[in-house]
C-alpha atoms as a PDB file:
ATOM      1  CA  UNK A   1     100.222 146.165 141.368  1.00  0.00           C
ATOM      2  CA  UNK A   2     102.290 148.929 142.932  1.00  0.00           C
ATOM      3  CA  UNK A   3     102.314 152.659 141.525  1.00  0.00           C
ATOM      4  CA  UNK A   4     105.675 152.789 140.027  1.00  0.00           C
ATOM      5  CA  UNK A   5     105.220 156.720 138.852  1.00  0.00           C
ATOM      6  CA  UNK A   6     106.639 159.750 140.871  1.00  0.00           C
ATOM      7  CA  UNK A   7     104.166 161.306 143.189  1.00  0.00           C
ATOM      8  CA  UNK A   8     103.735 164.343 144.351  1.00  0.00           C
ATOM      9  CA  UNK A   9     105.049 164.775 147.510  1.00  0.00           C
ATOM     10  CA  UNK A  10     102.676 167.058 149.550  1.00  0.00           C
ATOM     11  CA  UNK A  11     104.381 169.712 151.861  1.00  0.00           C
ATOM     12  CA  UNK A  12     101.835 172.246 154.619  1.00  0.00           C
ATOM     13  CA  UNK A  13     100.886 174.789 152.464  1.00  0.00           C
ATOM     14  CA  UNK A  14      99.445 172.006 149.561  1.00  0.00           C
ATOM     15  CA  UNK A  15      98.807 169.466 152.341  1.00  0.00           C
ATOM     16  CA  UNK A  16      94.925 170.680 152.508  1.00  0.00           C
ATOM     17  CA  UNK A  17      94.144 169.963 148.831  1.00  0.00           C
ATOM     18  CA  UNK A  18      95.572 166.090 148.640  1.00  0.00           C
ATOM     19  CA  UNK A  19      93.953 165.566 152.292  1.00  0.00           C
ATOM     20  CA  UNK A  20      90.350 166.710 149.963  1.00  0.00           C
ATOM     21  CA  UNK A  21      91.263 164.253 147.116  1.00  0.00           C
ATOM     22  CA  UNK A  22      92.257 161.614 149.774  1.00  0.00           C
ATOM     23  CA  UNK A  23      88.965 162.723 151.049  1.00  0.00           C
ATOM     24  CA  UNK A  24      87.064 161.777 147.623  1.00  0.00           C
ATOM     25  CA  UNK A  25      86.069 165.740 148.190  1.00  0.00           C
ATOM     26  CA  UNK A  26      88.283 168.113 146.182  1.00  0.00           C
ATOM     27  CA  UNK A  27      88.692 171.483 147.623  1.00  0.00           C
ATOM     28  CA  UNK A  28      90.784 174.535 146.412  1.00  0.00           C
ATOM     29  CA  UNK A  29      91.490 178.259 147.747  1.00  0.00           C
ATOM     30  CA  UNK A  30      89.096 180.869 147.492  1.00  0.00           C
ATOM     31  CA  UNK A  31      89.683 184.589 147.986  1.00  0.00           C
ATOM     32  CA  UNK A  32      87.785 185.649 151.135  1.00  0.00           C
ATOM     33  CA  UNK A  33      87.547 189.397 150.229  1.00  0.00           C
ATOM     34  CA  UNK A  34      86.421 188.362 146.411  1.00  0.00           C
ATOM     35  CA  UNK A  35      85.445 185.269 146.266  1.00  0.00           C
ATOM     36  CA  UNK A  36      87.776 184.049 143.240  1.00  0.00           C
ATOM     37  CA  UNK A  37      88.930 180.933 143.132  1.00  0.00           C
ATOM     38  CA  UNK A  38      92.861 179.937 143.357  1.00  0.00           C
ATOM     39  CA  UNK A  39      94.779 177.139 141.899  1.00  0.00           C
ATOM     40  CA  UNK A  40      97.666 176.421 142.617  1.00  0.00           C
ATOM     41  CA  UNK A  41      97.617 176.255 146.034  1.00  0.00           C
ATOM     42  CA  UNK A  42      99.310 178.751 147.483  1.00  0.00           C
ATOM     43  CA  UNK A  43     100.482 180.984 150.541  1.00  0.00           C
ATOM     44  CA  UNK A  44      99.197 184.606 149.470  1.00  0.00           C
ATOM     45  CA  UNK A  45      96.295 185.343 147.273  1.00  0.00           C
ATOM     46  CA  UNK A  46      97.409 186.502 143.503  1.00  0.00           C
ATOM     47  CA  UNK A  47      97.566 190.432 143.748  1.00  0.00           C
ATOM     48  CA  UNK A  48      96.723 191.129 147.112  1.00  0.00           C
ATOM     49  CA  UNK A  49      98.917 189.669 150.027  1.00  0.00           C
ATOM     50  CA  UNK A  50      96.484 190.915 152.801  1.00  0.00           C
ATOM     51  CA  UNK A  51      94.320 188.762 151.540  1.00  0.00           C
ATOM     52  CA  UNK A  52      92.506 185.816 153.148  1.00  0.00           C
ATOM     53  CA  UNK A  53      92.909 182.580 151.248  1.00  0.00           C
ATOM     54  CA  UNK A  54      90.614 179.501 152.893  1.00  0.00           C
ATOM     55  CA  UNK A  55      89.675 175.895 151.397  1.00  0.00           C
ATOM     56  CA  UNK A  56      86.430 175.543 150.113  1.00  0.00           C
ATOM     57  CA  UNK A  57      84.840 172.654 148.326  1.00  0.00           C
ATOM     58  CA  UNK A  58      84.388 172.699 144.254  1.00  0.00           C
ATOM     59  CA  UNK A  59      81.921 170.561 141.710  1.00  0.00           C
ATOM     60  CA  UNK A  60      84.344 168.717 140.038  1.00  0.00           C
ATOM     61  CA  UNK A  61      83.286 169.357 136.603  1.00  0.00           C
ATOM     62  CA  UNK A  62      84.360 171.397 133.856  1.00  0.00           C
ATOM     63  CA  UNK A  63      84.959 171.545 130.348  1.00  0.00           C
ATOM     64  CA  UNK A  64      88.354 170.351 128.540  1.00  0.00           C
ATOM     65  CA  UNK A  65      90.218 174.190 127.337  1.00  0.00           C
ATOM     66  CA  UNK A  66      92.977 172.362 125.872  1.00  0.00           C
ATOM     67  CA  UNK A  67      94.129 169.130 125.580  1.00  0.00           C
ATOM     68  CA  UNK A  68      97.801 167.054 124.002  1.00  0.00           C
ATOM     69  CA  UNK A  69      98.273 163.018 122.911  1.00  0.00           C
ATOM     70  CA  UNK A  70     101.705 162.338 124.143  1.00  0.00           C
ATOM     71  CA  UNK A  71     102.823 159.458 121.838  1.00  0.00           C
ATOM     72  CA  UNK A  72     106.279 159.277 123.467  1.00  0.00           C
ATOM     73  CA  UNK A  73     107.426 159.975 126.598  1.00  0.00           C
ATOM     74  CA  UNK A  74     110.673 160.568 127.570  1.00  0.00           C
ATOM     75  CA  UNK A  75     110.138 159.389 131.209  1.00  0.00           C
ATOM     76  CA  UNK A  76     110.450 155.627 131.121  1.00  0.00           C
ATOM     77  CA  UNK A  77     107.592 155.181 134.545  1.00  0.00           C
ATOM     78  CA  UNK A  78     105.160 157.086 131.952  1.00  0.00           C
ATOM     79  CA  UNK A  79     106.730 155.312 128.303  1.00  0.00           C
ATOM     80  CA  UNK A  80     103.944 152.331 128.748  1.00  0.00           C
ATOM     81  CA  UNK A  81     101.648 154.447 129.310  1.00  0.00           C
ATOM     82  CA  UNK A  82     100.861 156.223 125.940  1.00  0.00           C
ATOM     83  CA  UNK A  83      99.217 157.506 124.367  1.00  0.00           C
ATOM     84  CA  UNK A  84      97.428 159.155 126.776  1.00  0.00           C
ATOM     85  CA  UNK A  85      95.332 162.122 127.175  1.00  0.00           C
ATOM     86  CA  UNK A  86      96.725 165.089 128.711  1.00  0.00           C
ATOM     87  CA  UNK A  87      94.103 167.822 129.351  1.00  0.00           C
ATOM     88  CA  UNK A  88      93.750 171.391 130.851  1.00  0.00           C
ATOM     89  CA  UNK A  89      90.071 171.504 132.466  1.00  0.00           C
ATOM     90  CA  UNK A  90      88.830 174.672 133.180  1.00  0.00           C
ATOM     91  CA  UNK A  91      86.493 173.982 136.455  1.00  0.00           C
ATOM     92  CA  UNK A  92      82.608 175.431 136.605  1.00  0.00           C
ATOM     93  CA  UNK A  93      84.841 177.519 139.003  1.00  0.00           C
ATOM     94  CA  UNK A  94      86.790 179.076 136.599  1.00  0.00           C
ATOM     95  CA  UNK A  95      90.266 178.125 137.312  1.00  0.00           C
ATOM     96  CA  UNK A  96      92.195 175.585 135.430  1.00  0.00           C
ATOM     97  CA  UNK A  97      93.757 172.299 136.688  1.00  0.00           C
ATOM     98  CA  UNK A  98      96.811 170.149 134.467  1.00  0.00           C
ATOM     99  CA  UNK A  99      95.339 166.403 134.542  1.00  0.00           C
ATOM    100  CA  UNK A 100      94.906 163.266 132.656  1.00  0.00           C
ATOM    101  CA  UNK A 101      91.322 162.379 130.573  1.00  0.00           C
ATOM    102  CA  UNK A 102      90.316 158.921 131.012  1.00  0.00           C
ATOM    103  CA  UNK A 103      87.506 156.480 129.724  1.00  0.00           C
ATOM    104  CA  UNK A 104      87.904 158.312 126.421  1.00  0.00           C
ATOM    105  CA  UNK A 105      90.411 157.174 123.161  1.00  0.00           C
ATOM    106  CA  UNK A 106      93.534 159.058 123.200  1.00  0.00           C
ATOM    107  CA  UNK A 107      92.413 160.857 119.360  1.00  0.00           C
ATOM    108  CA  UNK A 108      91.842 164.059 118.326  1.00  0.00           C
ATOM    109  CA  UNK A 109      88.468 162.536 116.590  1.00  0.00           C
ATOM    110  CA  UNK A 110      87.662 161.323 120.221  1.00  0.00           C
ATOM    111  CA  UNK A 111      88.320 164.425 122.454  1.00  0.00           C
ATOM    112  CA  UNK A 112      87.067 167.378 121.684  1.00  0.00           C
ATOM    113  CA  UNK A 113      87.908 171.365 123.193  1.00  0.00           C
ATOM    114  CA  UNK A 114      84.676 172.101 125.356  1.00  0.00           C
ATOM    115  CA  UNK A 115      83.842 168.344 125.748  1.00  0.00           C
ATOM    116  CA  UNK A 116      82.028 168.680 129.773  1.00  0.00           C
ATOM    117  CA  UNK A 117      83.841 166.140 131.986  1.00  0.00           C
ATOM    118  CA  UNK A 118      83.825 164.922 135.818  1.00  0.00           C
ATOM    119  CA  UNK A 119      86.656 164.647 138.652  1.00  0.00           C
ATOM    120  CA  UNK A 120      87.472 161.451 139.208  1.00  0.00           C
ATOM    121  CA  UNK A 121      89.506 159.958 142.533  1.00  0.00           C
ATOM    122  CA  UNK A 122      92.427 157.449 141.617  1.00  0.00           C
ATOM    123  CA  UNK A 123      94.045 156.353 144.753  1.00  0.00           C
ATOM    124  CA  UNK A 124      96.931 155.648 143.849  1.00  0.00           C
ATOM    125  CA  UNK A 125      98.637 154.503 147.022  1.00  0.00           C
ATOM    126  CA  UNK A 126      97.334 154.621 150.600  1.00  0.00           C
ATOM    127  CA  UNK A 127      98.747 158.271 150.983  1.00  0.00           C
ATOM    128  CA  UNK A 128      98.321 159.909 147.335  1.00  0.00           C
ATOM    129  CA  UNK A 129      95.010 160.007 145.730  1.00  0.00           C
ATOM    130  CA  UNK A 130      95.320 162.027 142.327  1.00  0.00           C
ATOM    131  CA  UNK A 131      92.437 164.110 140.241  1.00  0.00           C
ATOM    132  CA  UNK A 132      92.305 162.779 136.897  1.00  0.00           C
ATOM    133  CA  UNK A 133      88.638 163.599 134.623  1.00  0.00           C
ATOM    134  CA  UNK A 134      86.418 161.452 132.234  1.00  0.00           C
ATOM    135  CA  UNK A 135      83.657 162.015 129.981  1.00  0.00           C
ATOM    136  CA  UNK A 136      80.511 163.643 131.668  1.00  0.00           C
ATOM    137  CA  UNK A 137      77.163 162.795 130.111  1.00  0.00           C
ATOM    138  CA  UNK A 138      74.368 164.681 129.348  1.00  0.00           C
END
């Protein structure tokens, strides 16, 4: 069956971070003065311009900071979808990514703020692999 949702469409400064999902090997910007780690990817580091930013590899696990049950969606691509899980993960490297929780019920009884989950690689199409998380054991 085809992907019938919009997809990102990636563009040469975010072309680098869907080439690392393509990739099966997720990699964001990281300051090379301090080290910090940047998401959204991005021309210029956050507060410092001179700054170096380069791609570096991450875990792909983190914790779930926030999460919302969309019941309804005003989109009609996403409408058959719900409820779903929408979730902010805050990566072992500290920054946070927007994403979709899978293998899990779509409850508040179910998901849980903290709960540790795991990147994993839907490919989508041919060209667009996206991040969505699940459930990390132990």
């Amino acid at each position: 069956m085809a992907y019938d949702r919009p997809l990102p469409q990636p563009d040469p400064q975010t072309r680098p971070f869907w080439d690392s999902l393509k990739a099966h090997a997720m990699q964001l910007q990281r300051s090379k003065s301090t080290g910090a780690w940047v998401y959204y990817p991005r021309l210029l580091a956050p507060g410092d311009p001179e700054d170096e930013l380069q791609w570096a590899p991450v875990t792909g696990r983190g914790t779930v900071y926030a999460f919302a049950i969309p019941h309804v969606h005003p989109t009609p691509a996403f409408r058959a979808l719900a409820p779903y899980v929408v979730a902010l993960i805050e990566l072992e490297e500290g920054v946070r990514i927007l994403s979709n929780l899978i293998d899990v019920e779509p409850t508040p009884a179910a998901v849980t703020i903290g709960m540790p989950v795991e990147l994993v690689y839907d490919d989508v199409t041919e060209e667009i692999t996206l991040p969505r998380f699940r459930p990390r054991s132990g």
